[in-house]
N, C-alpha and C. Protein backbone atom coordinates (compact mmCIF):
# COMPACT_ATOMS: atom_id res chain seq x y z
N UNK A 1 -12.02 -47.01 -36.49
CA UNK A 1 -13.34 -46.48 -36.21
C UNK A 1 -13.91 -45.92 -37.51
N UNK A 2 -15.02 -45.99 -37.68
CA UNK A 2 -15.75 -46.25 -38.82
C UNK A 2 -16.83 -44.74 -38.71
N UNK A 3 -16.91 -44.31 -39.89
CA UNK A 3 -17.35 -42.63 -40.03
C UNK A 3 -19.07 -42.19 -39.25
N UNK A 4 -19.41 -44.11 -38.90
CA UNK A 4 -20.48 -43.36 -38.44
C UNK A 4 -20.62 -44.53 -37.11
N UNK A 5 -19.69 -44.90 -36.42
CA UNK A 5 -19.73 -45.50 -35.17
C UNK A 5 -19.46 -44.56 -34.06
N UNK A 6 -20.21 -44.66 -33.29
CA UNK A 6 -20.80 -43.68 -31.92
C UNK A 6 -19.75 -44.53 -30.37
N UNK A 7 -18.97 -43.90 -30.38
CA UNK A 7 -18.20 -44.13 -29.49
C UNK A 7 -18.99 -43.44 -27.72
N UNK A 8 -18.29 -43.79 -26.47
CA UNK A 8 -18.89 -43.18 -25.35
C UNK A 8 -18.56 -41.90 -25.52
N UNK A 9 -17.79 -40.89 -25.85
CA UNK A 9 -17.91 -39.60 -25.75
C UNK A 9 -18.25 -39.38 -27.11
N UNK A 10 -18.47 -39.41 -27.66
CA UNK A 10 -19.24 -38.39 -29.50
C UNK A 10 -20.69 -38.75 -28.76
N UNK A 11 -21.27 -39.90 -28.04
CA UNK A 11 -22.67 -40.31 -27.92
C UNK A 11 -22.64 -39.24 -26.09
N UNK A 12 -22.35 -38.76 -25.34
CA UNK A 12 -21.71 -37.96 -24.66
C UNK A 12 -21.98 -36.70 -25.11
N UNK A 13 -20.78 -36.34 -26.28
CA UNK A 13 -21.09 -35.05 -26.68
C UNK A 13 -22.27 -34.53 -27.44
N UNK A 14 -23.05 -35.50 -28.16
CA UNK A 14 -24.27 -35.11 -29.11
C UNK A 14 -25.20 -34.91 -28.11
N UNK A 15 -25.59 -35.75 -26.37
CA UNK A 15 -26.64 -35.36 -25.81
C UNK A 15 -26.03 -33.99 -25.14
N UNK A 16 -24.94 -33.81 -24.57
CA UNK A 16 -24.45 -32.37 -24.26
C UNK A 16 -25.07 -31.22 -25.26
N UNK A 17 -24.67 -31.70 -26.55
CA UNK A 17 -25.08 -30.66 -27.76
C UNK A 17 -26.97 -30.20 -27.55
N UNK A 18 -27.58 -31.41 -27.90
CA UNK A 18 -28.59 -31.02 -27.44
C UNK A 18 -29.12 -30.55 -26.60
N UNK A 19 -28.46 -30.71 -25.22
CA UNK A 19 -28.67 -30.08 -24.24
C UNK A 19 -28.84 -28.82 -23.92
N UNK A 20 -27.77 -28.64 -24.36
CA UNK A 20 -27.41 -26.90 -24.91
C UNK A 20 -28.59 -26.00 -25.52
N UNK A 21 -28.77 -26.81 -26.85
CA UNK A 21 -30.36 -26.42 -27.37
C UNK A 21 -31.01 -26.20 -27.08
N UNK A 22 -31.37 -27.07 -26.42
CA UNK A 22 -32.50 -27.03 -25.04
C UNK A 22 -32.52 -25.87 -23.81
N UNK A 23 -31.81 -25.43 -24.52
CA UNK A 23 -31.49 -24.52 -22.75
C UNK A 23 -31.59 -24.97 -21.63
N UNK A 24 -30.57 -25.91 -21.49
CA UNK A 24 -30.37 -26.81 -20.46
C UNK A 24 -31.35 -27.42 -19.74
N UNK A 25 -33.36 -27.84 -20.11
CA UNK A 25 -34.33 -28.22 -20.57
C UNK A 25 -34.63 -29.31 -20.70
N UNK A 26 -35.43 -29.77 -20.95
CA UNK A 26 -35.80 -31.18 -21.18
C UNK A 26 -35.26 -31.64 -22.61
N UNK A 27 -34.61 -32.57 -22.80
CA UNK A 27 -33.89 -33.10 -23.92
C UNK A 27 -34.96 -34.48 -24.41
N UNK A 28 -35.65 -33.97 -25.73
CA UNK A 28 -36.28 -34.49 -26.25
C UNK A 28 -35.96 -35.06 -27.28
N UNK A 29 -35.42 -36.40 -26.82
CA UNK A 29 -34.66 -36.79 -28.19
C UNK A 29 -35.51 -36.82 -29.73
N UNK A 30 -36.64 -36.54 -29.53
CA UNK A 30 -37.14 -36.74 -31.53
C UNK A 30 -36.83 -35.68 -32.04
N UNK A 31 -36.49 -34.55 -31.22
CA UNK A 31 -36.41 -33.04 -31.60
C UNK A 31 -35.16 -32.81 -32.02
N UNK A 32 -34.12 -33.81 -31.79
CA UNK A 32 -32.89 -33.94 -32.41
C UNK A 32 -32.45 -35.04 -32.96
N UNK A 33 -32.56 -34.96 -34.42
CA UNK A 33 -32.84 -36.30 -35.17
C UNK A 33 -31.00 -36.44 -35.13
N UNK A 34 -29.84 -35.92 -35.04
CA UNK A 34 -28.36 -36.65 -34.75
C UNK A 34 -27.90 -37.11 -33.26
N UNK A 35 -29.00 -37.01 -32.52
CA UNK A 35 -28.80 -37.24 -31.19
C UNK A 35 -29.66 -38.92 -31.20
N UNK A 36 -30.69 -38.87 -31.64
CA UNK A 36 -31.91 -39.93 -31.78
C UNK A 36 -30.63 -41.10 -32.40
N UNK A 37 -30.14 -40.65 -33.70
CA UNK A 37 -29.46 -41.68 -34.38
C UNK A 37 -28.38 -42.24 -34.04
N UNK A 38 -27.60 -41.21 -33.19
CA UNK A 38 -26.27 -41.69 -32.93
C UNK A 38 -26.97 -42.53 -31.31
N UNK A 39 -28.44 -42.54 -30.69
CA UNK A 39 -28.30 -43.59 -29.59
C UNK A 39 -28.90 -44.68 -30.24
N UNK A 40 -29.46 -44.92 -31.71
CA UNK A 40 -29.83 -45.95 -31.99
C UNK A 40 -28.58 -46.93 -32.43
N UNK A 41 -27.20 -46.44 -32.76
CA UNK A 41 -26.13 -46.90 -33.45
C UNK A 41 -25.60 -47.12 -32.36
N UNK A 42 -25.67 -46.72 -31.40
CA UNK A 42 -24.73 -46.59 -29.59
C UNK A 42 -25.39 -47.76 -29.31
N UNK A 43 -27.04 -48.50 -29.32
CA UNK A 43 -27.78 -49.65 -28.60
C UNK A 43 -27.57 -50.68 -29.82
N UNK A 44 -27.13 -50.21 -30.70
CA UNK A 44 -27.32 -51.18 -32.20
C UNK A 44 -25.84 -52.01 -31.56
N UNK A 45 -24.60 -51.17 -31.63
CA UNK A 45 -22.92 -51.53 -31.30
C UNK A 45 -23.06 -52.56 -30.43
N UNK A 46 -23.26 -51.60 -28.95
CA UNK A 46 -22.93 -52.64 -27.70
C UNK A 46 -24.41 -53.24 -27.33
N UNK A 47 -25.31 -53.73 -27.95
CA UNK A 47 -26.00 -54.64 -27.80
C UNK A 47 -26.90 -53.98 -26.81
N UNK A 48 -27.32 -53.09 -26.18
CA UNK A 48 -28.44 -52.81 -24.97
C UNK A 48 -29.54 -51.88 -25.70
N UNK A 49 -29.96 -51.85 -25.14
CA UNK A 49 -31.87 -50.74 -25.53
C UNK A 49 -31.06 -49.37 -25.40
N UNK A 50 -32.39 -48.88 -25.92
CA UNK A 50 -32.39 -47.50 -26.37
C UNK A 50 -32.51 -46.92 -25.37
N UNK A 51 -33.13 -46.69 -24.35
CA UNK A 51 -33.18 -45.95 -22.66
C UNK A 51 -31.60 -46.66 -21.88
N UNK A 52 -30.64 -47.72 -22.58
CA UNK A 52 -29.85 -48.02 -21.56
C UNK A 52 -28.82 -46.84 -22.29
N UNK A 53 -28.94 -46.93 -23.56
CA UNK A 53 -27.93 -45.58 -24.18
C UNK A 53 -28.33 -43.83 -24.01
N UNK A 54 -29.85 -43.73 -23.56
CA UNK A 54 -29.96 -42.51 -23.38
C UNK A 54 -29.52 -42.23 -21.98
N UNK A 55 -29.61 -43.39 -21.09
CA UNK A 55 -28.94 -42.86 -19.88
C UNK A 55 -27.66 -42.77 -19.67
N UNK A 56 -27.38 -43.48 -20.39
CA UNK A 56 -25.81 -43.08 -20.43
C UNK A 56 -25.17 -42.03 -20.84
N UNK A 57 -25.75 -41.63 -21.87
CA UNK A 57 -25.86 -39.80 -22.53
C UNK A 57 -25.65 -39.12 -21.44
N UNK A 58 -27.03 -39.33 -20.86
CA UNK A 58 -27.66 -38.09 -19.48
C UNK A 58 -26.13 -38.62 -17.99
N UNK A 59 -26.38 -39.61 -17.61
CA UNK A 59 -25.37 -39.81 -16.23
C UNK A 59 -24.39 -39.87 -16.52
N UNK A 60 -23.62 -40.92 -17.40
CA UNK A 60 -22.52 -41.37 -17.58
C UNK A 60 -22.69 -42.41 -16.99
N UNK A 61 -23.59 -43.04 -16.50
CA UNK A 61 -23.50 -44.06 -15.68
C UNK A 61 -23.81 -45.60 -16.73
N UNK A 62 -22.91 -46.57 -16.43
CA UNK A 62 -23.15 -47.61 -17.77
C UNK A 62 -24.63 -48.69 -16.69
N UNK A 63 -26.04 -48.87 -17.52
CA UNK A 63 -26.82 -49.51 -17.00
C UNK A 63 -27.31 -50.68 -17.66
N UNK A 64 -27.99 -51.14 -17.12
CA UNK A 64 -28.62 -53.07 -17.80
C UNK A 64 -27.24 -53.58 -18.65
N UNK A 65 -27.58 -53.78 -19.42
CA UNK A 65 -26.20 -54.62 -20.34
C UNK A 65 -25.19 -53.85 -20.65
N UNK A 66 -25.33 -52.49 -20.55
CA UNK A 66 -23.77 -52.25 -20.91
C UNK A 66 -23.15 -51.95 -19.40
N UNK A 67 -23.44 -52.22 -18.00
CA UNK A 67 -22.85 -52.63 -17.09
C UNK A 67 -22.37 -53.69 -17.46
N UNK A 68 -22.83 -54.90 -17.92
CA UNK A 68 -21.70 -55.95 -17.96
C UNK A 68 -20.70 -56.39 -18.17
């Protein structure tokens, strides 16, 4: 694993992190530019969009292509 590949829990723990920030709040990802990057490297890896990696952040739930 490579120093800046976003595995399911570091991409997990960074929206948790923000979360936190937020005071448990609306999580605005531009407002956290290591949260923003690590889901563009999370949709870049396993091939799906950027809303299929932010939901996965938020549920845990794997959706569109990374269900497959």
């Amino acid at each position: 694993m490579g120093l800046f590949d976003v595995d399911d829990d570091k991409l997990r723990a960074f929206y948790h992190r923000a979360e936190l920030e937020a005071n448990r709040g609306f999580v605005d990802t531009r407002k956290y530019p290591y949260l923003d990057k690590a889901l563009f490297i999370y949709a870049k890896e396993h091939n799906c969009s950027y809303d299929d990696a932010l939901i996965f952040a938020k549920t845990g739930k794997k959706m569109g292509r990374l269900a497959e």
